[in-house]
Protein backbone atom coordinates (compact mmCIF):
# COMPACT_ATOMS: atom_id res chain seq x y z
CA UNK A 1 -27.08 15.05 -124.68
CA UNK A 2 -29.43 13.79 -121.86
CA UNK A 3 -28.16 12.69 -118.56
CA UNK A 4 -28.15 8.89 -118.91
CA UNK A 5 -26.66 9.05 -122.43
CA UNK A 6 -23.61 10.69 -120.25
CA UNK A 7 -23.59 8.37 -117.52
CA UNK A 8 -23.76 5.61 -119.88
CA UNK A 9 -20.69 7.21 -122.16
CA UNK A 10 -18.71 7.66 -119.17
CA UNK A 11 -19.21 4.39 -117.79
CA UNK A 12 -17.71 2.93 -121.49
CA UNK A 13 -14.70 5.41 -121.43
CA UNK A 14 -14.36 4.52 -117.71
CA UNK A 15 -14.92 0.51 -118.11
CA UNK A 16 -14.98 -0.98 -122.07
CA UNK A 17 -13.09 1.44 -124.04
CA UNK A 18 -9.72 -0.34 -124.24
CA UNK A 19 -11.67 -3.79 -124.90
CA UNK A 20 -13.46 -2.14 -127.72
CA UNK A 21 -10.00 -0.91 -129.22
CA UNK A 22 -8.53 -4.28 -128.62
CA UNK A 23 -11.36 -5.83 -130.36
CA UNK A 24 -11.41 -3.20 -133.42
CA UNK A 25 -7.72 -3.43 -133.30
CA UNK A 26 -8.23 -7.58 -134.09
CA UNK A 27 -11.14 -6.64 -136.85
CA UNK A 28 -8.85 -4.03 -138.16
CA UNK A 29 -5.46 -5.22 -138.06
CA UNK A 30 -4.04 -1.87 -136.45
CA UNK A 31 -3.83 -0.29 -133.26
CA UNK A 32 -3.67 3.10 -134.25
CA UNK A 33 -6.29 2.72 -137.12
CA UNK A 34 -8.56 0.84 -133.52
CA UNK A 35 -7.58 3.67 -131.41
CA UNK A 36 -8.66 6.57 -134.15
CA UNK A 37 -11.70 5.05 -134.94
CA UNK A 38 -13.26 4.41 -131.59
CA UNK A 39 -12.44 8.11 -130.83
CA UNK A 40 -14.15 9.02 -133.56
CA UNK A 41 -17.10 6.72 -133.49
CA UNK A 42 -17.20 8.43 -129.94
CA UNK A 43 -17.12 12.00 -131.31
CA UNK A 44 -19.74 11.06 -133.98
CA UNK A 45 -21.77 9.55 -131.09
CA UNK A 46 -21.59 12.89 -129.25
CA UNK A 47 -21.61 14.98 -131.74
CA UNK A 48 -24.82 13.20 -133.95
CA UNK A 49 -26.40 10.33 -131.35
CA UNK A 50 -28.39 7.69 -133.27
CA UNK A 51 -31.67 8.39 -134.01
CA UNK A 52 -33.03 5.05 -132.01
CA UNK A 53 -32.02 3.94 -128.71
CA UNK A 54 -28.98 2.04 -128.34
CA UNK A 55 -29.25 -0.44 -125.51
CA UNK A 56 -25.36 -1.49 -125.93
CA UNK A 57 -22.87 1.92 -126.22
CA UNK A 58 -20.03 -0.64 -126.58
CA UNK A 59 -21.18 -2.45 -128.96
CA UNK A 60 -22.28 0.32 -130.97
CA UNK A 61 -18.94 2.10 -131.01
CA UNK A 62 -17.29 -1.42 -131.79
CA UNK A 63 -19.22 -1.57 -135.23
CA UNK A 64 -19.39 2.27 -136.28
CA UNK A 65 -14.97 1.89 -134.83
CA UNK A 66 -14.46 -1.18 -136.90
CA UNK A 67 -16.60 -0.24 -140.05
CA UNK A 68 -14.25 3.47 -139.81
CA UNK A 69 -11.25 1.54 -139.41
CA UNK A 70 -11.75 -0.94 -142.47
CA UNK A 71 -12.78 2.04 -144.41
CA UNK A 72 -9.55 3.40 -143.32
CA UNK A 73 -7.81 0.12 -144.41
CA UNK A 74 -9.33 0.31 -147.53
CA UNK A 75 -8.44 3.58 -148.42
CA UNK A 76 -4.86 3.30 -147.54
CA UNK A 77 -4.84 0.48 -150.11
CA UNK A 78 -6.25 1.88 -152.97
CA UNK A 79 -4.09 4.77 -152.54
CA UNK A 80 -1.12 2.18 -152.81
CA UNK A 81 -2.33 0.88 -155.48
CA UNK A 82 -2.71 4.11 -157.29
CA UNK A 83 1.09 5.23 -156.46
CA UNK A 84 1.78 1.68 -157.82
CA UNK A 85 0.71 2.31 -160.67
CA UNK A 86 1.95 5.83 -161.59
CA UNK A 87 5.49 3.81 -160.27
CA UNK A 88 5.74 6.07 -156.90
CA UNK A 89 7.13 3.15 -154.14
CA UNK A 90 5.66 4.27 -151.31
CA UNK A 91 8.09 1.91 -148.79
CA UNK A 92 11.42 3.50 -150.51
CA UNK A 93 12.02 5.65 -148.04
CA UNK A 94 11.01 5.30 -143.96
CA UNK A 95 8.14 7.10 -142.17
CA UNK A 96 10.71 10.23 -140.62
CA UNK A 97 9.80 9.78 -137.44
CA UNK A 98 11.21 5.84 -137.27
CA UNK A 99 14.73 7.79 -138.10
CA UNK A 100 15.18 9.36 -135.11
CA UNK A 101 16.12 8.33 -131.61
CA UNK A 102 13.56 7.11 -129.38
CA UNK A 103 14.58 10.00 -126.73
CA UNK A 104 14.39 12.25 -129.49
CA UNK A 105 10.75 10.89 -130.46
CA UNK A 106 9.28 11.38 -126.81
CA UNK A 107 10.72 14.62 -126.66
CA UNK A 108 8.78 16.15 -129.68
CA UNK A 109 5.68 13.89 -128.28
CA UNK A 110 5.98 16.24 -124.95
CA UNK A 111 5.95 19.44 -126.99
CA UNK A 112 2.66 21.60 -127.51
CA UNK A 113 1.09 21.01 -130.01
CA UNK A 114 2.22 23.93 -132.10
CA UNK A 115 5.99 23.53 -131.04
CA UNK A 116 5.75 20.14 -132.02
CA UNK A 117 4.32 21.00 -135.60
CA UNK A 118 6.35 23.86 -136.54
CA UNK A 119 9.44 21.45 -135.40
CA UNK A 120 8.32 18.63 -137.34
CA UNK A 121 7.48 20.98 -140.60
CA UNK A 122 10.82 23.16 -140.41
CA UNK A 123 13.16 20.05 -139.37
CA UNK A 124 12.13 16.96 -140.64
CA UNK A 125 10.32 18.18 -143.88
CA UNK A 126 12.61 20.84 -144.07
CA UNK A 127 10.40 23.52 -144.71
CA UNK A 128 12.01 27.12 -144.57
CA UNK A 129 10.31 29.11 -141.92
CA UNK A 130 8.32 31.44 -144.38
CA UNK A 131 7.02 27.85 -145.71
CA UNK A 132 5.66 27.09 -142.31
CA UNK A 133 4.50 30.36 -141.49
CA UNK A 134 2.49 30.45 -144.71
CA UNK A 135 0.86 26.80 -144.55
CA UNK A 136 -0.30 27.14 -140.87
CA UNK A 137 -1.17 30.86 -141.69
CA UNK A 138 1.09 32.74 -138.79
CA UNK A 139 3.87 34.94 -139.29
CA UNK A 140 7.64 34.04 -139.76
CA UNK A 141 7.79 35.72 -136.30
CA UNK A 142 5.02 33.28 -134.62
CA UNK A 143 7.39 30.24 -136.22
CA UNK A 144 10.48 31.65 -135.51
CA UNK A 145 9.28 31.89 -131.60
CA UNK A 146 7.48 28.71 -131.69
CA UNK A 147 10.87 27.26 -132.79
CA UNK A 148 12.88 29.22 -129.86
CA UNK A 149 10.71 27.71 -127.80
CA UNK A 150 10.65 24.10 -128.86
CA UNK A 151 14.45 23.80 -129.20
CA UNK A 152 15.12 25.23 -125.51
CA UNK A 153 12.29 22.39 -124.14
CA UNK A 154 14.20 19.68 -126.56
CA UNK A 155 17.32 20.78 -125.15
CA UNK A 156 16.35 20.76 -121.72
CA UNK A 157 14.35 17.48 -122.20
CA UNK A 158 17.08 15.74 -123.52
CA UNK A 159 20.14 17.17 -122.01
CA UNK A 160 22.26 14.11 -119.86
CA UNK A 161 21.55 13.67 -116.27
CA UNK A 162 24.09 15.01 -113.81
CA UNK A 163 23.86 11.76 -111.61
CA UNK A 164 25.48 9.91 -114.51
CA UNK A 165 28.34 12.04 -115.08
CA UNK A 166 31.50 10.38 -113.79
CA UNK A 167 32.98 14.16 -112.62
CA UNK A 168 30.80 14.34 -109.50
């Protein structure tokens, strides 16, 4: 990537990238979906630039981050429509994560990344540890530790402050 195609990228992450998710957020309909696809209209910029010149970085990424997140859209929908049909209701039961405690949800946010996955596999799928160990491709050992580890950090993270306690 040459110099000014830098300069210019960090000038957009430094001055128009939460306008451009606002604005694909509005196109899109979702946040999340706005926020995924202008990181990855970023990463595709980075990783393949256009062929031609492009005068306006922001308003680039805005139509490559909208276009991603409608595809997005799309495909969430036909996949709805397809679990429709073969009578799977995909609203029957809540996303996992709404189910728990807010404290509970920043907690496993502030994880690593692998503490946090191995947590999320082994106790909210409830996946035995020789599950996890074979679908991310570590040994029971790796999990087991990974676990250790996450469950002292939870416990630490979310263990009461002494301030509060009336005993002082």
């Amino acid at each position: 990537m040459d110099e000014r195609t830098r300069i210019d990228l960090d000038a957009f992450v430094a001055t128009e990238y939460a306008k451009v998710v606002s604005a694909v957020a509005m196109i899109a309909g979702n946040r999340d979906d706005a926020a995924d696809s202008v990181q990855d209209a970023l990463v595709g910029f980075i990783a393949n630039p256009p062929a031609r010149e492009i005068r306006n970085i922001a308003a680039w990424i805005t139509v490559v981050a909208a276009n991603r997140a409608k595809d997005r859209h799309r495909s969430r929908s036909s996949e709805a429509r397809a679990l429709g049909r073969v009578g799977v209701i995909d609203e029957a039961a809540p996303p996992v994560v709404d189910t728990l405690d807010v404290d509970v949800r920043a907690a496993l946010r502030a994880l690593p990344d692998r503490q946090r996955e191995v947590c999320v596999l082994h106790y909210l799928l409830d996946l035995s540890v020789e599950q996890v160990a074979e679908g991310l491709g570590v040994t029971e050992g790796t999990v087991k530790t990974q676990l250790f580890r996450a469950r002292k950090a939870l416990a630490a993270a979310l263990e009461p402050t002494r301030s509060g306690d009336a005993r002082d």
